[in-house]
PDB file of N, CA and C in Angstrom:
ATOM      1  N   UNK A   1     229.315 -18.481  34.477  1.00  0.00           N
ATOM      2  CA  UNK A   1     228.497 -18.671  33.286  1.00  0.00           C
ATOM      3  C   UNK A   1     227.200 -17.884  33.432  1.00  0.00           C
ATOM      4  N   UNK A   2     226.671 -17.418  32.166  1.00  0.00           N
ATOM      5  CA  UNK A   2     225.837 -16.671  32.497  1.00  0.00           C
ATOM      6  C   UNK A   2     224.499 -17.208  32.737  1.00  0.00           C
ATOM      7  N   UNK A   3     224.387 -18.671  32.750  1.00  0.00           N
ATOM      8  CA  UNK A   3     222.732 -19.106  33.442  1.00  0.00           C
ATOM      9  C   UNK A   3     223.544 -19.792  34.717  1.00  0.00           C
ATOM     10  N   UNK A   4     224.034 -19.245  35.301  1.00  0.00           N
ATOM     11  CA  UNK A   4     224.712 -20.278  36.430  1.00  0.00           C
ATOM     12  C   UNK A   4     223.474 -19.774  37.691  1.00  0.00           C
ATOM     13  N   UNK A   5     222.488 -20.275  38.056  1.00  0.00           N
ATOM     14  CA  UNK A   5     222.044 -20.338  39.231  1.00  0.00           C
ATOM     15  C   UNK A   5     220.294 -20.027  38.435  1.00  0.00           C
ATOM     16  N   UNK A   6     220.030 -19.891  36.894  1.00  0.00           N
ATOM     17  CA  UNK A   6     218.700 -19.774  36.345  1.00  0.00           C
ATOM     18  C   UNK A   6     217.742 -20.987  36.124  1.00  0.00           C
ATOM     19  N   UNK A   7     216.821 -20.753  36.402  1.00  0.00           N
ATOM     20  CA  UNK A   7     215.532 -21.744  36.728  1.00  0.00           C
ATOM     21  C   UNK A   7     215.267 -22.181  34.934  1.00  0.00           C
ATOM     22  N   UNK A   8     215.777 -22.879  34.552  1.00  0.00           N
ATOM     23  CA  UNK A   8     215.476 -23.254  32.875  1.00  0.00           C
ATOM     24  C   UNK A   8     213.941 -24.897  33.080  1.00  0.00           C
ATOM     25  N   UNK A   9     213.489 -24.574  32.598  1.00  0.00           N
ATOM     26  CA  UNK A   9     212.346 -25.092  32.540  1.00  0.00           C
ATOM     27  C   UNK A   9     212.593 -26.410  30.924  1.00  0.00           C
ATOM     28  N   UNK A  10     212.925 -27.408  30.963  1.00  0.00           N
ATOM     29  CA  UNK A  10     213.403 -28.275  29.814  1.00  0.00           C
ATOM     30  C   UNK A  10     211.627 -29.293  29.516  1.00  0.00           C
ATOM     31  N   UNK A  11     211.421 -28.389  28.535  1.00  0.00           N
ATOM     32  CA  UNK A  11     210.082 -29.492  27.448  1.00  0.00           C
ATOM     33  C   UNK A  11     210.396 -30.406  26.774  1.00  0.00           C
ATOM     34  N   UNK A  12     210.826 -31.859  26.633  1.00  0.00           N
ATOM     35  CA  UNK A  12     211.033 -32.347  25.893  1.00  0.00           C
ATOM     36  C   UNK A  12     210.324 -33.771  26.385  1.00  0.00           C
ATOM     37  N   UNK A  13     210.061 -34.997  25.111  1.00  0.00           N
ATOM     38  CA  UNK A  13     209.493 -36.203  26.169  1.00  0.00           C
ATOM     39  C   UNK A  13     209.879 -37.238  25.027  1.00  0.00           C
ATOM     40  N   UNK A  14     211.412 -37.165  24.794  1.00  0.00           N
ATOM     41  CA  UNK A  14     211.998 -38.154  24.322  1.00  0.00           C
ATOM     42  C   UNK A  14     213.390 -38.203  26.041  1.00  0.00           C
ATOM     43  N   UNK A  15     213.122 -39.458  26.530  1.00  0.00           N
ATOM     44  CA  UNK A  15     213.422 -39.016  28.111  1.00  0.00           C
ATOM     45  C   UNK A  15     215.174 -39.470  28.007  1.00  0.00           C
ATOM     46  N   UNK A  16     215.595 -39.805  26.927  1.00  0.00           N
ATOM     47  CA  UNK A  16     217.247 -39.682  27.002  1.00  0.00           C
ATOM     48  C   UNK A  16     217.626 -38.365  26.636  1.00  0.00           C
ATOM     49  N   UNK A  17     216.698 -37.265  25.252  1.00  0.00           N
ATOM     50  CA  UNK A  17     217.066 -36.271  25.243  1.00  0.00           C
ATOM     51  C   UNK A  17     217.522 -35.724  26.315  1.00  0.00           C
ATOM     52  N   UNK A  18     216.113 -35.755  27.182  1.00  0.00           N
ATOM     53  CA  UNK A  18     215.444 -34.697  28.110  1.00  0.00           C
ATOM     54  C   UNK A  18     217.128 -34.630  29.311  1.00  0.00           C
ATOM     55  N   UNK A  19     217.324 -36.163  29.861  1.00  0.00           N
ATOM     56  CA  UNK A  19     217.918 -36.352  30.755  1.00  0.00           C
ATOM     57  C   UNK A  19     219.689 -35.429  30.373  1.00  0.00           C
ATOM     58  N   UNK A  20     219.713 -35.929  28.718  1.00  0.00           N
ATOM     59  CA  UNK A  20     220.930 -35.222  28.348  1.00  0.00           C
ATOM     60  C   UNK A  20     220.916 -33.390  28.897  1.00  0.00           C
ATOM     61  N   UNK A  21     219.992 -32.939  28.588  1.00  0.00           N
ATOM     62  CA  UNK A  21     219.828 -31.592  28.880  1.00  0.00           C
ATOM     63  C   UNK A  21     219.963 -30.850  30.116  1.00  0.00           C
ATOM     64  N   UNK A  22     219.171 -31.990  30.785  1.00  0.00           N
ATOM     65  CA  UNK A  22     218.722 -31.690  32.102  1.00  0.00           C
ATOM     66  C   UNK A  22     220.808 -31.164  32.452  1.00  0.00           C
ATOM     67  N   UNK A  23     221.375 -32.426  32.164  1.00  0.00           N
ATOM     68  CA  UNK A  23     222.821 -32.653  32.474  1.00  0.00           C
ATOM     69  C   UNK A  23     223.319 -31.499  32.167  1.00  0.00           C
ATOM     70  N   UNK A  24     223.174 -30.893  30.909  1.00  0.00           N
ATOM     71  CA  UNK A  24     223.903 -30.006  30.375  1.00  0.00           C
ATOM     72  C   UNK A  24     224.286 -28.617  30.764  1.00  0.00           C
ATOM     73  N   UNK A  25     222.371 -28.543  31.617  1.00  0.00           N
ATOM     74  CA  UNK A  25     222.546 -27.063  32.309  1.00  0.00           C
ATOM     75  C   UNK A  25     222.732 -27.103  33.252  1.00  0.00           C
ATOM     76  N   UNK A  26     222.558 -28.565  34.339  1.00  0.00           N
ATOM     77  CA  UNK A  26     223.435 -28.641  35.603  1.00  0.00           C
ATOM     78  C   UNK A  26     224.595 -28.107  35.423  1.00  0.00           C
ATOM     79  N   UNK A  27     225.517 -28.690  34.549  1.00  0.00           N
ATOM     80  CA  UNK A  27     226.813 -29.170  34.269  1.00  0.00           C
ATOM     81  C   UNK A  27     226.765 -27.283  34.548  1.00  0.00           C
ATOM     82  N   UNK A  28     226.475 -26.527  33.458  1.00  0.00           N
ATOM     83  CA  UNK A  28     226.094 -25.102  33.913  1.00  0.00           C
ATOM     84  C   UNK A  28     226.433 -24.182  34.819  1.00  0.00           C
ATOM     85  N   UNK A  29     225.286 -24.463  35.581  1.00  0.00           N
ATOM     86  CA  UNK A  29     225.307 -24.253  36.649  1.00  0.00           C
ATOM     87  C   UNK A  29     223.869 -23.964  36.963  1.00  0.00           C
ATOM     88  N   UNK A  30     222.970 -23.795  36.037  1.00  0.00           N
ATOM     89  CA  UNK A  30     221.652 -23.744  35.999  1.00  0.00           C
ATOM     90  C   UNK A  30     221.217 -24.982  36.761  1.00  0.00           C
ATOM     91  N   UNK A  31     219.490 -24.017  37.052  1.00  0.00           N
ATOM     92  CA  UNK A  31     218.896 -25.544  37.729  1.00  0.00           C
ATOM     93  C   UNK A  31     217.016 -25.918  36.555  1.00  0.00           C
ATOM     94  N   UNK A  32     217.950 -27.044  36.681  1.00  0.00           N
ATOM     95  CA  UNK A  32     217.066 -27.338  35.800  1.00  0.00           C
ATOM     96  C   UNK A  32     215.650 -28.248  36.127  1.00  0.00           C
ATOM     97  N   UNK A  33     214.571 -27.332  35.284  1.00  0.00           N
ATOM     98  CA  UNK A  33     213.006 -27.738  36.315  1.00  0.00           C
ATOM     99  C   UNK A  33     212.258 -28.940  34.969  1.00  0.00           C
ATOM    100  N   UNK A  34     211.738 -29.921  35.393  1.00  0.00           N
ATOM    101  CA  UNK A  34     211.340 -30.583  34.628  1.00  0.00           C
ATOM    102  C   UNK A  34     212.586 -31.956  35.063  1.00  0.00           C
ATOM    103  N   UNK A  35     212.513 -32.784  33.934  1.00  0.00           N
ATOM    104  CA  UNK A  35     211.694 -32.211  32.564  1.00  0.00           C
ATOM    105  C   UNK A  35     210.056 -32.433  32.688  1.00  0.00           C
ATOM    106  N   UNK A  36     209.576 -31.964  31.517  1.00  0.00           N
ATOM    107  CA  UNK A  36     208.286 -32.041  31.250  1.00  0.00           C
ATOM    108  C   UNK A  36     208.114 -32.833  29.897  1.00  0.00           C
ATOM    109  N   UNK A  37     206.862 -33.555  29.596  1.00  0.00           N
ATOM    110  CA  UNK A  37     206.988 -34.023  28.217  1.00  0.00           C
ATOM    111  C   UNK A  37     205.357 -34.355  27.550  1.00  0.00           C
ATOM    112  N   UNK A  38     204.733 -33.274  28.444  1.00  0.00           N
ATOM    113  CA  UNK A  38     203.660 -33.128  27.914  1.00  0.00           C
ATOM    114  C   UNK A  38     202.899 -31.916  27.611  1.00  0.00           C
ATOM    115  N   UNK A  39     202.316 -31.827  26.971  1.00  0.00           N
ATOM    116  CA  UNK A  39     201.701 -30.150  27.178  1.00  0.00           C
ATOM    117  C   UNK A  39     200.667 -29.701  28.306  1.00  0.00           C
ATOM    118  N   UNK A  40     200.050 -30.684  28.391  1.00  0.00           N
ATOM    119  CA  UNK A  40     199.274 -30.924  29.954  1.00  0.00           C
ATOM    120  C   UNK A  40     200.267 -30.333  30.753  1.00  0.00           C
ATOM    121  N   UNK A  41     201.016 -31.175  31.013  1.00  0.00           N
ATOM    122  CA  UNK A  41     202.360 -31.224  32.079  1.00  0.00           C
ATOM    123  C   UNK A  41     203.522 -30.025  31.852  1.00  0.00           C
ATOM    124  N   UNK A  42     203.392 -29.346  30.555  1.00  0.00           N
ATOM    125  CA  UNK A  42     204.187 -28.200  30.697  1.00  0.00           C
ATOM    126  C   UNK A  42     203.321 -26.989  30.797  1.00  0.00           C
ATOM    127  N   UNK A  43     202.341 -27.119  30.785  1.00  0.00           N
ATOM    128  CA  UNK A  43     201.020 -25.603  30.919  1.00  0.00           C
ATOM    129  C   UNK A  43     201.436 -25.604  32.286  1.00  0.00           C
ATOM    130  N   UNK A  44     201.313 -26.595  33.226  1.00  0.00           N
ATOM    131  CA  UNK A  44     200.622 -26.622  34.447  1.00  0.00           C
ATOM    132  C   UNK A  44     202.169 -26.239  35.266  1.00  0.00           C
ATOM    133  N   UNK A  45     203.240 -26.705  34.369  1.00  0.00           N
ATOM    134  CA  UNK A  45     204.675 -25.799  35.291  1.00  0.00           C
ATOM    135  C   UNK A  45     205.253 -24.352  34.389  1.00  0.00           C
ATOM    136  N   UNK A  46     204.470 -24.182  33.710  1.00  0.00           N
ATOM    137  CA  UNK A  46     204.877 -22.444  33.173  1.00  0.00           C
ATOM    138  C   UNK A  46     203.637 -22.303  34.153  1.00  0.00           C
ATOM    139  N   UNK A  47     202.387 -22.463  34.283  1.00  0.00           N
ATOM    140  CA  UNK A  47     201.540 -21.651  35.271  1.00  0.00           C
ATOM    141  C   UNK A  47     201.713 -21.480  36.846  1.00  0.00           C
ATOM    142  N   UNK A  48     202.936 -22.337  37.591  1.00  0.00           N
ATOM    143  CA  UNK A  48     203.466 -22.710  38.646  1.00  0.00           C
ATOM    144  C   UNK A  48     204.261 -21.312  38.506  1.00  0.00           C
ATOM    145  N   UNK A  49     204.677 -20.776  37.689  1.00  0.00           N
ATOM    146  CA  UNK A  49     206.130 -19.908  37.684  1.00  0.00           C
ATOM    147  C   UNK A  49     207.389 -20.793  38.114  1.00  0.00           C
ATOM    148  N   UNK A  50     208.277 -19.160  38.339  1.00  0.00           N
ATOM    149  CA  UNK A  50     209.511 -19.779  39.404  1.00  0.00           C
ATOM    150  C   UNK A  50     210.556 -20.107  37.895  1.00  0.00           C
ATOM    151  N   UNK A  51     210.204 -19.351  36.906  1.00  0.00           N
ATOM    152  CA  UNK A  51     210.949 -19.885  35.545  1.00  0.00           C
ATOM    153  C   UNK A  51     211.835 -18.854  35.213  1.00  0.00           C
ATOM    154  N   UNK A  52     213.070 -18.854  34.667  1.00  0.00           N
ATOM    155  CA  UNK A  52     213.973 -17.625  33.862  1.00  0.00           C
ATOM    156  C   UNK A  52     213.953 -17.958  32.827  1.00  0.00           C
ATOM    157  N   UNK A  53     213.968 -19.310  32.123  1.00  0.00           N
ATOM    158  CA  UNK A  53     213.770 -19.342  30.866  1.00  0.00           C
ATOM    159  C   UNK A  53     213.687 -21.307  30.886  1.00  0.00           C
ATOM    160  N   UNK A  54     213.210 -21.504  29.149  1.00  0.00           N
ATOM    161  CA  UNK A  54     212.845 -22.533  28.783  1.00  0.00           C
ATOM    162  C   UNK A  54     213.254 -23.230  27.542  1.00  0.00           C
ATOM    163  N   UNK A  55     213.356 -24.238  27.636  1.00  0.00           N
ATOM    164  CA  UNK A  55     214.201 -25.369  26.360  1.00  0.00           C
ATOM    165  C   UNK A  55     212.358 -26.028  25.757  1.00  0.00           C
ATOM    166  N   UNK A  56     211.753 -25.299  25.010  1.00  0.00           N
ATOM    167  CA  UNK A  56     210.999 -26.104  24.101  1.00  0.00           C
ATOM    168  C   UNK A  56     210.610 -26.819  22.750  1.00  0.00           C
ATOM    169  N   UNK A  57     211.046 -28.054  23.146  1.00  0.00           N
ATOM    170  CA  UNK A  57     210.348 -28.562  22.140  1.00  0.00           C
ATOM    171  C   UNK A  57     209.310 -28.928  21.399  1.00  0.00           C
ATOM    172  N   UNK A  58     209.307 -27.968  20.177  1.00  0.00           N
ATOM    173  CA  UNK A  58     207.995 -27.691  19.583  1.00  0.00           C
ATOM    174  C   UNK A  58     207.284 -29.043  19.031  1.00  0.00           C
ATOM    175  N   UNK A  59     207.296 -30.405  19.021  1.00  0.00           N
ATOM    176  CA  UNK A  59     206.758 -31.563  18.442  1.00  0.00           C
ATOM    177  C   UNK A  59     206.531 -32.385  19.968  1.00  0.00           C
ATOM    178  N   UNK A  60     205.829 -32.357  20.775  1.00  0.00           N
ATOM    179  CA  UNK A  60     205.786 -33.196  21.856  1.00  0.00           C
ATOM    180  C   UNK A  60     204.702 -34.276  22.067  1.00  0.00           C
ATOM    181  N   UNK A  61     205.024 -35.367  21.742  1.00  0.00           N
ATOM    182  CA  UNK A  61     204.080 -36.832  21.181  1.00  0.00           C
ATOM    183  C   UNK A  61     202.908 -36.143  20.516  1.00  0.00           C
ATOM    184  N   UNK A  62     203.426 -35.975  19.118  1.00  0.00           N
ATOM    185  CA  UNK A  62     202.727 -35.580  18.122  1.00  0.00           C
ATOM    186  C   UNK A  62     201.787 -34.156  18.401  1.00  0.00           C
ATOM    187  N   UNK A  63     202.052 -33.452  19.503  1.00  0.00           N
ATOM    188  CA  UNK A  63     200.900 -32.429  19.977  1.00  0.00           C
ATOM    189  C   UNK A  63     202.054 -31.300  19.283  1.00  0.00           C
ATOM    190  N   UNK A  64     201.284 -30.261  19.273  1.00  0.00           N
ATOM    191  CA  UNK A  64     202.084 -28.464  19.129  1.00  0.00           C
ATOM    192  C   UNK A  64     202.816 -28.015  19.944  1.00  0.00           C
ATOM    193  N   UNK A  65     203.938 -27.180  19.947  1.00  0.00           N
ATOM    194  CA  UNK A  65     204.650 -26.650  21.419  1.00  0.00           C
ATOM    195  C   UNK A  65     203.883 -25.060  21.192  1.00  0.00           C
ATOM    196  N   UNK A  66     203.092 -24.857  20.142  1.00  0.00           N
ATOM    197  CA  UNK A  66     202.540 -23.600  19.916  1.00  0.00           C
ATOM    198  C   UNK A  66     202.062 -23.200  20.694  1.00  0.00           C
ATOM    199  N   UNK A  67     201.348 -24.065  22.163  1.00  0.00           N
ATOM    200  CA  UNK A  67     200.443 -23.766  23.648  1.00  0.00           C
ATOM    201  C   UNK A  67     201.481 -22.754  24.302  1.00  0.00           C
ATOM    202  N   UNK A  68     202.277 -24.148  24.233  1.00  0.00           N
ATOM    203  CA  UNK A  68     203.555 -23.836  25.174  1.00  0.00           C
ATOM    204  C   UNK A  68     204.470 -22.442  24.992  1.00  0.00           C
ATOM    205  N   UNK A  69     204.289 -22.315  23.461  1.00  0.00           N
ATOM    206  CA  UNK A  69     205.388 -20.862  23.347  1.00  0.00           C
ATOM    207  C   UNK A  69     204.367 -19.264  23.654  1.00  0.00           C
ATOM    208  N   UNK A  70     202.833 -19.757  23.580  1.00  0.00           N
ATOM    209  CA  UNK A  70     201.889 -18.788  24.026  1.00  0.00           C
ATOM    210  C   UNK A  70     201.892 -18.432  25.253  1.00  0.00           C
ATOM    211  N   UNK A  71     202.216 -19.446  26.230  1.00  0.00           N
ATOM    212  CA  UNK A  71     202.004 -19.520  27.448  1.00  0.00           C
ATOM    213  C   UNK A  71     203.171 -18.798  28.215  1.00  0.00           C
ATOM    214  N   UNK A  72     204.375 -19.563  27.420  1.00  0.00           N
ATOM    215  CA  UNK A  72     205.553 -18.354  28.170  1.00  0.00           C
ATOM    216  C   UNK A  72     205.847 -16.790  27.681  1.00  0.00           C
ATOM    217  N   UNK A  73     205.622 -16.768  26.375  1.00  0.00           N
ATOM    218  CA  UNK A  73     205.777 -15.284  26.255  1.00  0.00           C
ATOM    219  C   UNK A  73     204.579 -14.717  26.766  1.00  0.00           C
ATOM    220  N   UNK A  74     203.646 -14.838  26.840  1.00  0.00           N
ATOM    221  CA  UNK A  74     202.438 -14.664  27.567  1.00  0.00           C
ATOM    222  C   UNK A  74     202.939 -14.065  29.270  1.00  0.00           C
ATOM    223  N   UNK A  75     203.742 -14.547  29.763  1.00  0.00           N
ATOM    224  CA  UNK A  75     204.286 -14.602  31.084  1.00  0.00           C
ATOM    225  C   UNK A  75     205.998 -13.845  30.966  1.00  0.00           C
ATOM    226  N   UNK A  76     206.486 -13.756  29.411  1.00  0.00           N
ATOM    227  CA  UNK A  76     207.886 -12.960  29.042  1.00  0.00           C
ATOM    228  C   UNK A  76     208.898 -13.804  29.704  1.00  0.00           C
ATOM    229  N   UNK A  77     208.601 -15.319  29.797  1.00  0.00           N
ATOM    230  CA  UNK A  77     209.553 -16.074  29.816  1.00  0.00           C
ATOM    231  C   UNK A  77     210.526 -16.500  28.630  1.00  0.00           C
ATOM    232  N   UNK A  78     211.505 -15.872  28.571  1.00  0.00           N
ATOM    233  CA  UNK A  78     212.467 -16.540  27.167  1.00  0.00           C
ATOM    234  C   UNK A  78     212.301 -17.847  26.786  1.00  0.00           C
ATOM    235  N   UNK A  79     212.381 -18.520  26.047  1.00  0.00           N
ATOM    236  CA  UNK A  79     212.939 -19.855  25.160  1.00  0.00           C
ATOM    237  C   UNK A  79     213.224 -19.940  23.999  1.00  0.00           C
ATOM    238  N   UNK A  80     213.924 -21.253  23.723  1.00  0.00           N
ATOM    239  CA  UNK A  80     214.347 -21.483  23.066  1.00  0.00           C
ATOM    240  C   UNK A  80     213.603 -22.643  22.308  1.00  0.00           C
ATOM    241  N   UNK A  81     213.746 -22.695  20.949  1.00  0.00           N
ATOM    242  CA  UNK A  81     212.485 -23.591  20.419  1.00  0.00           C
ATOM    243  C   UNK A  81     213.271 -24.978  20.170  1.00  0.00           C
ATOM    244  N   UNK A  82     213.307 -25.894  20.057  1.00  0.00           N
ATOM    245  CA  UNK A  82     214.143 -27.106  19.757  1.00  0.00           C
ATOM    246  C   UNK A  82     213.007 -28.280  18.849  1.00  0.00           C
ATOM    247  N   UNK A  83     213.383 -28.001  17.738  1.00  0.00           N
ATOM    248  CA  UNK A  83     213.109 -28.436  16.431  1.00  0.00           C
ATOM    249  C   UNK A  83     214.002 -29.824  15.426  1.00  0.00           C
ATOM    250  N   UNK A  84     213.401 -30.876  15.288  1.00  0.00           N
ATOM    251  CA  UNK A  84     214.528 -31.560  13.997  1.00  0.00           C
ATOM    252  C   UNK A  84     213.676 -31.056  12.699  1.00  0.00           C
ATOM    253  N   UNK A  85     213.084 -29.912  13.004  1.00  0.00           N
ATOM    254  CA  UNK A  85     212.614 -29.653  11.117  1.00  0.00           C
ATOM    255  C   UNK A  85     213.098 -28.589  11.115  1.00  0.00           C
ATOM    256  N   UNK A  86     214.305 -28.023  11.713  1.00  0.00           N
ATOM    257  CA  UNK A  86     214.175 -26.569  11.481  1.00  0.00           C
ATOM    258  C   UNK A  86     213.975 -25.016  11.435  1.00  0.00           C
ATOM    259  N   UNK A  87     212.544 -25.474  11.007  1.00  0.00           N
ATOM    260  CA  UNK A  87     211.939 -23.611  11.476  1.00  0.00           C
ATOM    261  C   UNK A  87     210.955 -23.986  11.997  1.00  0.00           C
ATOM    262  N   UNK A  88     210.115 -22.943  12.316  1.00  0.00           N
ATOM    263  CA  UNK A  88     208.414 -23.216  13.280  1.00  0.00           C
ATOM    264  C   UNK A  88     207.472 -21.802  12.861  1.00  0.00           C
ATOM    265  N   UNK A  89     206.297 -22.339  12.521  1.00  0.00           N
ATOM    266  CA  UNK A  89     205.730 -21.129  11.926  1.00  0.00           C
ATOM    267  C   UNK A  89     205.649 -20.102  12.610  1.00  0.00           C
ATOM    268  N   UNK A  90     205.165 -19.029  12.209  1.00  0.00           N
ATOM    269  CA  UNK A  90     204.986 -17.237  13.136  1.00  0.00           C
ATOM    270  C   UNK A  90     203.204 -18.106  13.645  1.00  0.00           C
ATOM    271  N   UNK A  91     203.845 -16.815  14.767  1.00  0.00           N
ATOM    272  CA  UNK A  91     204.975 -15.724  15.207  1.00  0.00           C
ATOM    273  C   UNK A  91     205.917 -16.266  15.912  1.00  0.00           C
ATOM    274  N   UNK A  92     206.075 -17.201  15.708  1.00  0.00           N
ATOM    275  CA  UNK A  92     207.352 -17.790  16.942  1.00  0.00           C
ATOM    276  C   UNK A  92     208.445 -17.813  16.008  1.00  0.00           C
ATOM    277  N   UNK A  93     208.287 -17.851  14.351  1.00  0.00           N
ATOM    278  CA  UNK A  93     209.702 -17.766  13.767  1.00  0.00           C
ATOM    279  C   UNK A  93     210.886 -16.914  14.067  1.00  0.00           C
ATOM    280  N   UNK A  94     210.882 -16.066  14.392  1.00  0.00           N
ATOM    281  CA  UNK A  94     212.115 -14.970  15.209  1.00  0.00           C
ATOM    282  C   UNK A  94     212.520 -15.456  16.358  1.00  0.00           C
ATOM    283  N   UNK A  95     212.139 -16.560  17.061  1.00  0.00           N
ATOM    284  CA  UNK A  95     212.864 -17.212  18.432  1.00  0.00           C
ATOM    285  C   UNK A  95     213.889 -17.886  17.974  1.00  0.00           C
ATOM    286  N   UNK A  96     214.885 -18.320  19.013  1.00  0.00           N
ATOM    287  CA  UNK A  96     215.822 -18.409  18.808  1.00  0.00           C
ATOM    288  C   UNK A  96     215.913 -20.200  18.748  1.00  0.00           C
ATOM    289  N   UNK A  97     216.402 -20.793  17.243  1.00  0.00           N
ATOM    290  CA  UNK A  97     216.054 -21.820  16.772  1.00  0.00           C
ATOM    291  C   UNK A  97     217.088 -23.115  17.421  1.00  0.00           C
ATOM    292  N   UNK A  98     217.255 -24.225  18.368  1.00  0.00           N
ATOM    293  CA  UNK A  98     218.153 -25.131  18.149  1.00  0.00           C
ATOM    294  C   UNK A  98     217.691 -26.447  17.813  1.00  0.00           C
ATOM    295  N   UNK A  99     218.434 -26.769  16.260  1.00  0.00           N
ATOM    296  CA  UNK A  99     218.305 -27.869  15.920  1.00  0.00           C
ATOM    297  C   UNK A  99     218.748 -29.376  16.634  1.00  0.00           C
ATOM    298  N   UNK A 100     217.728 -30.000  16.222  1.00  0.00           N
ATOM    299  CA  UNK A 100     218.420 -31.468  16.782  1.00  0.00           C
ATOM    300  C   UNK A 100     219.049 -32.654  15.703  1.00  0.00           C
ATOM    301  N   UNK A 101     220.212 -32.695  16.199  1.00  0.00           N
ATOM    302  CA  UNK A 101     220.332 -33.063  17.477  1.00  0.00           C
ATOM    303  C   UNK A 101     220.799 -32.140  18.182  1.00  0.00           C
ATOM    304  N   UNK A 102     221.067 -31.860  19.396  1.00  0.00           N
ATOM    305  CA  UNK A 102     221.276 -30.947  19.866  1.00  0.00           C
ATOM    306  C   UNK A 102     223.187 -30.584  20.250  1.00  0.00           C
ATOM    307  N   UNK A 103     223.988 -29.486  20.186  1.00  0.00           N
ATOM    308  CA  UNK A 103     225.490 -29.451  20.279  1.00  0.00           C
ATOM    309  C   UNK A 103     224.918 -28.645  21.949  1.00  0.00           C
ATOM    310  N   UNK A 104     225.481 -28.834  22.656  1.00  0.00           N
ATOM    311  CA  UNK A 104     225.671 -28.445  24.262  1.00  0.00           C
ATOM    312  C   UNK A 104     225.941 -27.179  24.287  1.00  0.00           C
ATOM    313  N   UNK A 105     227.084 -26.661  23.223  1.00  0.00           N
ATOM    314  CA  UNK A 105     227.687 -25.389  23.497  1.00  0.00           C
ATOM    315  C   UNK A 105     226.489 -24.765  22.909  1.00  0.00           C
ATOM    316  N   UNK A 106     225.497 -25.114  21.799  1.00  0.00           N
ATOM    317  CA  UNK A 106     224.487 -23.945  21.190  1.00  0.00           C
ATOM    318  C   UNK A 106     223.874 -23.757  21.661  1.00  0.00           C
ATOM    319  N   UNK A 107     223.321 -24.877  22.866  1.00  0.00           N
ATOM    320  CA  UNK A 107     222.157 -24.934  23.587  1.00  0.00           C
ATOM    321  C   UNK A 107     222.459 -23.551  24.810  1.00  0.00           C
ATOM    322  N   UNK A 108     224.051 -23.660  25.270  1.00  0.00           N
ATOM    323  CA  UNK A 108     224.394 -22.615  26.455  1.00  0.00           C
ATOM    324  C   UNK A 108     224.425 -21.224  25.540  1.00  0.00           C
ATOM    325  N   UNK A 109     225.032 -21.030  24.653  1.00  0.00           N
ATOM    326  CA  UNK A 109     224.866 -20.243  23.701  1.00  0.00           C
ATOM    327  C   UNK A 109     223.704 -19.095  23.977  1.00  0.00           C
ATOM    328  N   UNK A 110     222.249 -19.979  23.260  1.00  0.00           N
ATOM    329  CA  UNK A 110     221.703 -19.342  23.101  1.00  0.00           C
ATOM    330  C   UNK A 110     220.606 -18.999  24.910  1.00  0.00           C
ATOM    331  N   UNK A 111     220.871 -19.680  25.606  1.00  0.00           N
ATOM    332  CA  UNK A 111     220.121 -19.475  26.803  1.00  0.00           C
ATOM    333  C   UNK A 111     221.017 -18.368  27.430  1.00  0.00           C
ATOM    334  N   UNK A 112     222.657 -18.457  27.345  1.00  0.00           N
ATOM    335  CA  UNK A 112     222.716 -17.453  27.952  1.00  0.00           C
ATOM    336  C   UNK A 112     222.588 -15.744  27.471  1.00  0.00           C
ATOM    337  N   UNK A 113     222.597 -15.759  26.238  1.00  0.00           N
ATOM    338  CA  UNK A 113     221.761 -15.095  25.412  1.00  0.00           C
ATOM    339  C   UNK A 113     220.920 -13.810  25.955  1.00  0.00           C
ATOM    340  N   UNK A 114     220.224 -14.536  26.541  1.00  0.00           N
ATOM    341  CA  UNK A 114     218.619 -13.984  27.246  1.00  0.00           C
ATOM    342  C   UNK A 114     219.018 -13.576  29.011  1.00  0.00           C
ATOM    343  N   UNK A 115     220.560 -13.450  29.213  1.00  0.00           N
ATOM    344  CA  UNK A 115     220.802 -13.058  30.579  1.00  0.00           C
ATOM    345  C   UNK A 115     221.660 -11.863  30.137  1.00  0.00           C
ATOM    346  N   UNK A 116     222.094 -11.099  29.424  1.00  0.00           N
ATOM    347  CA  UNK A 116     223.400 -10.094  29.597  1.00  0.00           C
ATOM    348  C   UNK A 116     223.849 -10.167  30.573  1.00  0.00           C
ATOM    349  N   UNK A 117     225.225  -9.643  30.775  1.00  0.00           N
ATOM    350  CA  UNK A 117     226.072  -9.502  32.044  1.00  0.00           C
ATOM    351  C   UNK A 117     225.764  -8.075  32.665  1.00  0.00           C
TER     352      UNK A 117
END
């Protein structure tokens, strides 16, 4: 698989999501860092490095993931935005969108995406 052994960094702080995810990219083969479910707490592990890419969710207890999507492209870490509204304003609208609830296969989908073979 093509994230089989990638450092995915999972933002989320609804903690059954999070745990589902975490599962998903194990299951993978990815290793999955986090979760995280704060923006405090996700600045301070995109500034740690050690990331190939990231599962963010842009609504995290009512705060912006807008820090968060500055911070990794800032650093040219990929992610993925994870939304239940949808879209997310620019410049982050051209990232690559997964709705929630979330399907497993879209989530591998689009992360592996950001690895070509």
């Amino acid at each position: 698989m093509k994230i089989d052994g990638k450092r995915i960094l999972v933002i989320e702080d609804e903690f059954i999501v999070a745990a589902m995810l975490c599962d998903t990219l194990e299951d993978a083969g990815a290793i999955a860092l986090g979760p995280v479910g704060r923006v405090s707490e996700a600045l301070a592990a995109i500034s740690a490095g050690g990331i190939d890419a990231a599962v963010l969710d842009w609504n995290l207890a009512g705060e912006s993931g807008l820090p968060l999507a500055e911070a990794l492209a800032e650093r040219g870490v990929p992610f993925v935005i994870a939304t239940g509204y949808g879209s997310v304003d620019a410049p982050f609208d051209d990232r690559p969108i997964l709705g929630k609830p979330y399907v497993s296969s879209q989530l591998l989908d689009k992360l592996g995406a950001f690895f070509p073979d």
